[in-house]
C-alpha atoms as a PDB file:
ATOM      1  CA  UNK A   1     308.335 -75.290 181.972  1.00  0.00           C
ATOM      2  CA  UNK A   2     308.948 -71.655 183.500  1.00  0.00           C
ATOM      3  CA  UNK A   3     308.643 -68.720 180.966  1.00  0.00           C
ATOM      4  CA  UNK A   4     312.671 -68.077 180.868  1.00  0.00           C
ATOM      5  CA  UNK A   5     313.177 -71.650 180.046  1.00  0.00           C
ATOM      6  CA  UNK A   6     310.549 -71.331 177.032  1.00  0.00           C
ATOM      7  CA  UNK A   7     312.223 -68.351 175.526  1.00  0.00           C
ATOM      8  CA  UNK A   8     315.351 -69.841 174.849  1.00  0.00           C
ATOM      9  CA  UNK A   9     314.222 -73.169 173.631  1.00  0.00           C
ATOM     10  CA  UNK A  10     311.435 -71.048 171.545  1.00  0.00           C
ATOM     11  CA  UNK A  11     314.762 -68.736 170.500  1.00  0.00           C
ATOM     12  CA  UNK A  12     316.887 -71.789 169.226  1.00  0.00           C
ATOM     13  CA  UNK A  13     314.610 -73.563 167.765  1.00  0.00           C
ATOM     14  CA  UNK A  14     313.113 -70.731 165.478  1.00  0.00           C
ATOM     15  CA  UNK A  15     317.329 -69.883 164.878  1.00  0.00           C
ATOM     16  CA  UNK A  16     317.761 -73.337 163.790  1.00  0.00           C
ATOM     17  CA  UNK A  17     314.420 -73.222 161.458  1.00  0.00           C
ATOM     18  CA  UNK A  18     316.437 -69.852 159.592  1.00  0.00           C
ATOM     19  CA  UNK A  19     319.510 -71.335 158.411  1.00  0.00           C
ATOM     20  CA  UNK A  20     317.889 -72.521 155.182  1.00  0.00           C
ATOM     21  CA  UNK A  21     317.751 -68.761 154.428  1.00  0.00           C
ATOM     22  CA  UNK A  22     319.835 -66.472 151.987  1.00  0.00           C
ATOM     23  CA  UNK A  23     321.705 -63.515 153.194  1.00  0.00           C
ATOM     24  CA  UNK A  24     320.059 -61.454 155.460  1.00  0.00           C
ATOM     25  CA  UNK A  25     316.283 -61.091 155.265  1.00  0.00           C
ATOM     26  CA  UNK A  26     313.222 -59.752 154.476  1.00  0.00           C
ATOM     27  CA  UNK A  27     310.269 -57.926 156.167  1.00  0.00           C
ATOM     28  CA  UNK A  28     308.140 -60.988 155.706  1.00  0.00           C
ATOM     29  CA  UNK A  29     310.788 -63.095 157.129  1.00  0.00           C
ATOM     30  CA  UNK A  30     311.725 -60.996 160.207  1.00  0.00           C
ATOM     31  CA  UNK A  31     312.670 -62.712 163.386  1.00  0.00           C
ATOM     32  CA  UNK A  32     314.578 -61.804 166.359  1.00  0.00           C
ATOM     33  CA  UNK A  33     315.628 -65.478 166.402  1.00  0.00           C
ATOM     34  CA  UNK A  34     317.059 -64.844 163.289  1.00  0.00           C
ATOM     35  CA  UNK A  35     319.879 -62.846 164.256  1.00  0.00           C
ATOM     36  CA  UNK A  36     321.796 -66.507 165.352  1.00  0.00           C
ATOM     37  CA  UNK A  37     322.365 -67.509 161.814  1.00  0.00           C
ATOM     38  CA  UNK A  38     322.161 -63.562 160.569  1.00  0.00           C
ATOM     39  CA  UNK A  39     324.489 -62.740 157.149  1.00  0.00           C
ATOM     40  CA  UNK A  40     325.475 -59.630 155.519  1.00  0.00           C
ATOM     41  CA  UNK A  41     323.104 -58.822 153.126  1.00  0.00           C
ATOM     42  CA  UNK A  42     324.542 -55.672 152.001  1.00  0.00           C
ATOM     43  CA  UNK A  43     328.629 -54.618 151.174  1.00  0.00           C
ATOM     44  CA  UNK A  44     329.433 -52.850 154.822  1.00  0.00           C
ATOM     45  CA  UNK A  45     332.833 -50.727 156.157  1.00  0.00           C
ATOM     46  CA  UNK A  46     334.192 -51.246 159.241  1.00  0.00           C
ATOM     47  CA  UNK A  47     334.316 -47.977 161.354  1.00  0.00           C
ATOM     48  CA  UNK A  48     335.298 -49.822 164.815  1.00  0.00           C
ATOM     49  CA  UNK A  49     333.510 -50.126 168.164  1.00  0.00           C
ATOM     50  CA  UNK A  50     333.300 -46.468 169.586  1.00  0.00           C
ATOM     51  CA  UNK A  51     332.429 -48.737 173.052  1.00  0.00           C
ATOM     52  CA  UNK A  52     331.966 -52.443 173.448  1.00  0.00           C
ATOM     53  CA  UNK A  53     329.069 -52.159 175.789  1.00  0.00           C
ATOM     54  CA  UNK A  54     327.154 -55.119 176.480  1.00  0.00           C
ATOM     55  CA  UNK A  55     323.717 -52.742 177.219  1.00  0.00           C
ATOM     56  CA  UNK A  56     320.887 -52.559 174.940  1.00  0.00           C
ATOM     57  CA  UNK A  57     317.925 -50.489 176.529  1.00  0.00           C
ATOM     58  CA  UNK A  58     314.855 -49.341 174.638  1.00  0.00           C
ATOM     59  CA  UNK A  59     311.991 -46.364 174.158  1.00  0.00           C
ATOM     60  CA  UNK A  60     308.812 -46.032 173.022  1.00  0.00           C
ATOM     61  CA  UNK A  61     308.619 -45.209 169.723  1.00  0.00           C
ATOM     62  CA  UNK A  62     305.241 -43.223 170.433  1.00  0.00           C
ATOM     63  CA  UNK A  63     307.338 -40.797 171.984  1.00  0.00           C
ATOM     64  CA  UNK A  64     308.053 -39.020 169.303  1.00  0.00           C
ATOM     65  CA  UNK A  65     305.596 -36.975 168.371  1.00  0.00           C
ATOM     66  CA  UNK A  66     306.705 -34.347 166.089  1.00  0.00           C
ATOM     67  CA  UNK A  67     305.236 -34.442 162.771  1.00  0.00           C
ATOM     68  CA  UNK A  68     307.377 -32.618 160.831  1.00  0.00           C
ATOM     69  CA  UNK A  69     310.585 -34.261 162.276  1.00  0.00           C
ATOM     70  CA  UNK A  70     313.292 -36.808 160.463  1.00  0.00           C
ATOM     71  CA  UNK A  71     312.460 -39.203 163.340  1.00  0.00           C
ATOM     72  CA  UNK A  72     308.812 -39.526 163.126  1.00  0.00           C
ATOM     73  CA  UNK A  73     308.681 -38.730 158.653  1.00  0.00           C
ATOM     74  CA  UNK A  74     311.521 -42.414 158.920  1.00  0.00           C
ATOM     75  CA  UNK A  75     309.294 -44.261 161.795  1.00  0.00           C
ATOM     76  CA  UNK A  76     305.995 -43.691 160.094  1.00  0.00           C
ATOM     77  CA  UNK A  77     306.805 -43.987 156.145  1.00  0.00           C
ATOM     78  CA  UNK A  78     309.774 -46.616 156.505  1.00  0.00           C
ATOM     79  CA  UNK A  79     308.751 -48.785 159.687  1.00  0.00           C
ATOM     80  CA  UNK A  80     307.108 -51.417 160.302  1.00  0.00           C
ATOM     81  CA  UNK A  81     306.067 -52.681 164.175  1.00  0.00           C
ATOM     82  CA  UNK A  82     306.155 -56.437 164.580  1.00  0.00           C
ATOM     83  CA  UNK A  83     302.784 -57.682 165.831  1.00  0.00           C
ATOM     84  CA  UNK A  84     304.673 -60.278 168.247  1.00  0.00           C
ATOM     85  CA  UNK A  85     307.856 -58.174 169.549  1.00  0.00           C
ATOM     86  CA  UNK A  86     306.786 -55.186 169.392  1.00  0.00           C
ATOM     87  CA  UNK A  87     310.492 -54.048 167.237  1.00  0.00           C
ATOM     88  CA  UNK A  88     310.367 -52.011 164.455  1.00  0.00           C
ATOM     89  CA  UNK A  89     312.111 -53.155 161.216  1.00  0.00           C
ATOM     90  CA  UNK A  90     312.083 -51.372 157.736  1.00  0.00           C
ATOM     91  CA  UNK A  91     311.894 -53.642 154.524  1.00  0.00           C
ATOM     92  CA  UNK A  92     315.289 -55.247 154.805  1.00  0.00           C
ATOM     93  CA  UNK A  93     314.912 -56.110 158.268  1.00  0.00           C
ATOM     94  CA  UNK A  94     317.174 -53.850 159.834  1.00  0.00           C
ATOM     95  CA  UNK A  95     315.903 -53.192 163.685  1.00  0.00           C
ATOM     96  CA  UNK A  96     315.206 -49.480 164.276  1.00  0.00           C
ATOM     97  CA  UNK A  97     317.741 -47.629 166.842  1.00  0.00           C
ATOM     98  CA  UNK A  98     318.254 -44.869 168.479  1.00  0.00           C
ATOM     99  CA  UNK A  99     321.754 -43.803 168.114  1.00  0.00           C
ATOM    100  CA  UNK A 100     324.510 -40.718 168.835  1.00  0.00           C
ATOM    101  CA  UNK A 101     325.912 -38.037 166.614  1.00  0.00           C
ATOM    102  CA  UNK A 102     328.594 -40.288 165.325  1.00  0.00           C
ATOM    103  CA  UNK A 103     326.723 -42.292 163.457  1.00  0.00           C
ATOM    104  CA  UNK A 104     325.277 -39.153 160.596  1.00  0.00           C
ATOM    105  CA  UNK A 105     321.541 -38.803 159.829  1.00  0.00           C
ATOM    106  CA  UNK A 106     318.294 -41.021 160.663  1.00  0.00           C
ATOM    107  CA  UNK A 107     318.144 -43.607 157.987  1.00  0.00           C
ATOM    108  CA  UNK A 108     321.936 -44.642 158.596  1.00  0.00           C
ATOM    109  CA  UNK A 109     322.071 -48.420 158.306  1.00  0.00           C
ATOM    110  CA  UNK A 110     324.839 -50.239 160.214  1.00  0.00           C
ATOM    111  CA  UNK A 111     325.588 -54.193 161.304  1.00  0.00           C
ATOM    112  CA  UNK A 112     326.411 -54.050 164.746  1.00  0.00           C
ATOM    113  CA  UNK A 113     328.937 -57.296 165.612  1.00  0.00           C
ATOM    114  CA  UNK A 114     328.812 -58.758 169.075  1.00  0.00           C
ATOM    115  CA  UNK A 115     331.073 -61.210 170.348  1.00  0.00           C
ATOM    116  CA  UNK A 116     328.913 -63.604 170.763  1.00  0.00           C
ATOM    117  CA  UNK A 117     329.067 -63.924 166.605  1.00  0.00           C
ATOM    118  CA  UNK A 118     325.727 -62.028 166.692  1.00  0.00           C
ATOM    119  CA  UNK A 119     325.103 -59.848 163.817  1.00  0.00           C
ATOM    120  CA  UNK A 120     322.228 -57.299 164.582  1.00  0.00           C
ATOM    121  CA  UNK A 121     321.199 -55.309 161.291  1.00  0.00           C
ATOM    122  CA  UNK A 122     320.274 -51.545 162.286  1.00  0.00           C
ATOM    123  CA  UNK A 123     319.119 -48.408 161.156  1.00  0.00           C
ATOM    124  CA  UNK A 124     319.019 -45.142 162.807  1.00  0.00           C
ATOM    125  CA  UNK A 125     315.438 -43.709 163.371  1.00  0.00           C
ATOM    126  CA  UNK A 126     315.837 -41.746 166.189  1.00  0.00           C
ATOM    127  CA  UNK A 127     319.022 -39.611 167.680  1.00  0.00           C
ATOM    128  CA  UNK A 128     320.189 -39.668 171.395  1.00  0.00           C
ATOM    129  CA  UNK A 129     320.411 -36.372 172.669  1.00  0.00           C
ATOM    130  CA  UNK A 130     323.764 -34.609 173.507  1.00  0.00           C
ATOM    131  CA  UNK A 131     322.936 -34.440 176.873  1.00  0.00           C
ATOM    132  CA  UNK A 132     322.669 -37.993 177.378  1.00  0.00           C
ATOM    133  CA  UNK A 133     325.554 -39.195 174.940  1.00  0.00           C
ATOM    134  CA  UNK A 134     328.154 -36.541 174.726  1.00  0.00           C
ATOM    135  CA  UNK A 135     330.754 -38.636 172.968  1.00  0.00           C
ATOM    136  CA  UNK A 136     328.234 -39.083 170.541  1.00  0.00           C
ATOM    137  CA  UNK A 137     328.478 -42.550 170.666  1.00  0.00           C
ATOM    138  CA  UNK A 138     327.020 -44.250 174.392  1.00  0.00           C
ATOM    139  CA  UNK A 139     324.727 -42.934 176.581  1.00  0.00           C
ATOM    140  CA  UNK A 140     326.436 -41.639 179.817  1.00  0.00           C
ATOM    141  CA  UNK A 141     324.216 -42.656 182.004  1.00  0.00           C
ATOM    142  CA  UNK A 142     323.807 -46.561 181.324  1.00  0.00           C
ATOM    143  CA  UNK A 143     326.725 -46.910 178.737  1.00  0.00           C
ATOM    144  CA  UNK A 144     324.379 -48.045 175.865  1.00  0.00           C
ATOM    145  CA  UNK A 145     324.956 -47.466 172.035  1.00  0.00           C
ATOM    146  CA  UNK A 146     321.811 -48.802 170.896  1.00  0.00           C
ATOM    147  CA  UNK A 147     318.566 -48.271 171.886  1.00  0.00           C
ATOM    148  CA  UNK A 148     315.929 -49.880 170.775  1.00  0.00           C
ATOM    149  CA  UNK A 149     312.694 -48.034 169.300  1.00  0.00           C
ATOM    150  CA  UNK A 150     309.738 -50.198 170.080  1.00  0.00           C
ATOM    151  CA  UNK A 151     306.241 -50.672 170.923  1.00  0.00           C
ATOM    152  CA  UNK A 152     306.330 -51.461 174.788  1.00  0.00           C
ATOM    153  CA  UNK A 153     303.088 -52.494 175.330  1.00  0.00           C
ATOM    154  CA  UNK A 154     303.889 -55.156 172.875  1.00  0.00           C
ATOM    155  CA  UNK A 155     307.330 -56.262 174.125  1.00  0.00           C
ATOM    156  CA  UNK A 156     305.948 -56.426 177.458  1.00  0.00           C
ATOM    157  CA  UNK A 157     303.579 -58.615 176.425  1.00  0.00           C
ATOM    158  CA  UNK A 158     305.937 -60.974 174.404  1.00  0.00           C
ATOM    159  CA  UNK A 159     308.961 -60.667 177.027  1.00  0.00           C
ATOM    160  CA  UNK A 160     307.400 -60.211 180.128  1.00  0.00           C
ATOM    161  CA  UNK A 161     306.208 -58.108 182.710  1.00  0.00           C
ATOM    162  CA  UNK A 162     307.194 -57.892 186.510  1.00  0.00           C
ATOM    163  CA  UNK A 163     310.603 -57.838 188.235  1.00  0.00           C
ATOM    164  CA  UNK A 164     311.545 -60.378 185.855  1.00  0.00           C
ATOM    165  CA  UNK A 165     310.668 -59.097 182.654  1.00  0.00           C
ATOM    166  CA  UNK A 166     312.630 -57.658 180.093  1.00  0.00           C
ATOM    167  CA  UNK A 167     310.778 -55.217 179.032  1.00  0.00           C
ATOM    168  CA  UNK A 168     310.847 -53.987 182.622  1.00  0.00           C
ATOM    169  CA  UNK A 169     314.060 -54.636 183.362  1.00  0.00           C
ATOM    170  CA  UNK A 170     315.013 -52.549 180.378  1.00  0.00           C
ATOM    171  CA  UNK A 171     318.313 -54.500 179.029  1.00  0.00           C
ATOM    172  CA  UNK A 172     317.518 -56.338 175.732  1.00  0.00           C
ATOM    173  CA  UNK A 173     321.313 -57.665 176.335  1.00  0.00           C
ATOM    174  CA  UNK A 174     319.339 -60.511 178.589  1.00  0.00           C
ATOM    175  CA  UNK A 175     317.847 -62.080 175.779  1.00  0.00           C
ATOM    176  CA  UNK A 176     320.058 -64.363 174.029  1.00  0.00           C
ATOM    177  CA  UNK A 177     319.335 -63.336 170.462  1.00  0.00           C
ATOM    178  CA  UNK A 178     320.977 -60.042 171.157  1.00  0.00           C
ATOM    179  CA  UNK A 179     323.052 -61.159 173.962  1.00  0.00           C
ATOM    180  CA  UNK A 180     327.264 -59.948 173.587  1.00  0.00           C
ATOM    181  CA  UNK A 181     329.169 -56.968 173.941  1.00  0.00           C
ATOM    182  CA  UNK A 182     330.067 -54.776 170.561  1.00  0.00           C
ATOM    183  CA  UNK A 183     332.924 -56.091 168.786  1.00  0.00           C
ATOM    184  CA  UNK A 184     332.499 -53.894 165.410  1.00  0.00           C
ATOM    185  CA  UNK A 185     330.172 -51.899 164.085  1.00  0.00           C
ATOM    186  CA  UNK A 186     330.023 -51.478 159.969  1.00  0.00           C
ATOM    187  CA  UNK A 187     328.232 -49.114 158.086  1.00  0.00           C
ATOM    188  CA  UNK A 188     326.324 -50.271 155.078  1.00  0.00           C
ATOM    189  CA  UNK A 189     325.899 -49.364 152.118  1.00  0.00           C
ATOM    190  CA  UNK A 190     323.037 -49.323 149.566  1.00  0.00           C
ATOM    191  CA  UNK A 191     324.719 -51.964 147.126  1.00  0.00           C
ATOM    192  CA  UNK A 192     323.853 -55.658 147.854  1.00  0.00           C
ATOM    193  CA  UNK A 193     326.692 -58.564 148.287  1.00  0.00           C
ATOM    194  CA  UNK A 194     327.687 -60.686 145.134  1.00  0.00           C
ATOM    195  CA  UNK A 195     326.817 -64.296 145.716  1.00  0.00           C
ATOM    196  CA  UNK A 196     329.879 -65.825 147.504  1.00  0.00           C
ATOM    197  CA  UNK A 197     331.882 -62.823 147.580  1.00  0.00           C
ATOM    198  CA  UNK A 198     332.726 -60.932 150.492  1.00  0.00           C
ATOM    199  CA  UNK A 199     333.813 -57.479 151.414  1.00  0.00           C
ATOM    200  CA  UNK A 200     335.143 -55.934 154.300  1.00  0.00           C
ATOM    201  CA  UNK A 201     336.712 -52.803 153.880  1.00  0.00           C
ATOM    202  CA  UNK A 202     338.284 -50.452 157.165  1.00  0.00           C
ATOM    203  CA  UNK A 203     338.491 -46.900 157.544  1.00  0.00           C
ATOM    204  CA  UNK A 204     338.926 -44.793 160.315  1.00  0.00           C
ATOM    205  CA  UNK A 205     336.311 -42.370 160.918  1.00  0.00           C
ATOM    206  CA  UNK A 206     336.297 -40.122 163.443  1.00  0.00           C
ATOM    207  CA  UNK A 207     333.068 -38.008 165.097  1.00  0.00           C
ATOM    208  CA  UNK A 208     331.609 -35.042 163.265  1.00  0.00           C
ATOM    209  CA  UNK A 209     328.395 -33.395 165.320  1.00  0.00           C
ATOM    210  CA  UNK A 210     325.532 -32.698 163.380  1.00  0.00           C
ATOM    211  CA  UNK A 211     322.616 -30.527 163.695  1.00  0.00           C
ATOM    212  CA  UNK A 212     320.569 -33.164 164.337  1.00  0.00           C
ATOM    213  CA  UNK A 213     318.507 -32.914 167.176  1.00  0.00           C
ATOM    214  CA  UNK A 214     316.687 -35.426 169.695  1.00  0.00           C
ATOM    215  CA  UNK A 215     312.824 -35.867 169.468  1.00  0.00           C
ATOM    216  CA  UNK A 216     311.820 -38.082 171.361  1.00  0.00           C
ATOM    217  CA  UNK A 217     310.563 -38.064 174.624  1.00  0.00           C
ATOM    218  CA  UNK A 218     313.123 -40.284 176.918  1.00  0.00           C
ATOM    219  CA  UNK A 219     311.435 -43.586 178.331  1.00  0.00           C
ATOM    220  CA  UNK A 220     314.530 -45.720 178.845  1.00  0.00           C
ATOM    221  CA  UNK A 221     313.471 -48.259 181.536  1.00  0.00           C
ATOM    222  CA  UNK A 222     316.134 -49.681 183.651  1.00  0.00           C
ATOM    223  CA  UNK A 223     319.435 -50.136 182.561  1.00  0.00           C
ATOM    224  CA  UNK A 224     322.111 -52.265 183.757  1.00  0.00           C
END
């Protein structure tokens, strides 16, 4: 069976396997494949989609090498790297990100909705620069809002390597766990969800440039 063809069956099966699972999930239970049968976990507010790109690229996470930064203190003391993806997740299972000055200080945690019905759980460990996102929201030069802070030597390995990889072909968007374009995004808050109830409060919230600056060092591979 060719390699493609395995990661999707190996994708729906292990979604299928999930839905016996509460609202969101834990470190111990974190899976990519997951994200099919994903639930809030936590009370969120819609902010709206500041762009409904489709494109999900990715960096290096050992990039970012300053010490004493907010980046590398969140990475290194809230992080964890998944032996098999090579994603980062903190103890809730929200995927580390890099994302723009609208979305406030590293450690933000957001759900990211894709059309698709998708929910990817997020937090913010790294910010893109200014230069590269100057709406403070997608990257100018391949439209992306999220970026993915990973271990590539690990994702290669587990996604592939070559023309055809995606680790090479830099677009997580191609694999169907985080395939869709950006619907809503919803901050969240620190409060869990009541069993069987749920929230969904909108606001309007419009950019506010920090001071925050951009650490790492960039190593987004392809794009679109």
């Amino acid at each position: 069976m060719p390699m493609k063809m395995m990661k999707k069956l190996t994708c729906a099966l292990a979604a299928a396997s999930m839905l016996v699972l509460n609202a969101g999930f834990k470190s111990e239970d974190f899976s990519l494949a997951a994200l099919k049968n994903y639930t809030r976990e936590f009370k969120s507010t819609s902010i709206g989609a500041c762009s409904n790109s489709s494109t999900k690229t990715y960096e290096d996470y050992r990039g970012i090498t300053s010490t004493g930064s907010a980046q590398y203190q969140y990475i290194h003391n809230h992080m964890t790297v998944d032996d098999a993806t090579g994603f980062l997740y903190d103890e809730d299972g929200f995927i580390g990100v890099a994302m723009g000055y609208q979305f406030g200080e590293i450690g933000s945690r957001y759900y990211i909705v894709l059309d698709t019905d998708i929910i990817i759980p997020v937090v913010k460990v790294d910010a893109k620069a200014s230069q590269d996102a100057p709406d403070g929201c997608s990257a100018s030069g391949d439209a992306s809002v999220i970026e993915f802070v990973i271990d590539a030597d690990k994702a290669g390995a587990y996604f592939g390597q070559g023309a055809t990889g995606l680790a090479s072909q830099g677009n997580f968007n191609n694999y169907s766990c985080l395939k869709g374009r950006i619907e809503d995004i919803e901050k969240v808050s620190d409060q869990k969800l009541e069993d069987g109830v749920i929230y969904h409060d909108s606001v309007s919230a419009g950019p506010a440039k920090g001071d925050e600056n951009s650490d790492n060092v960039r190593m987004v591979q392809g794009g679109y």
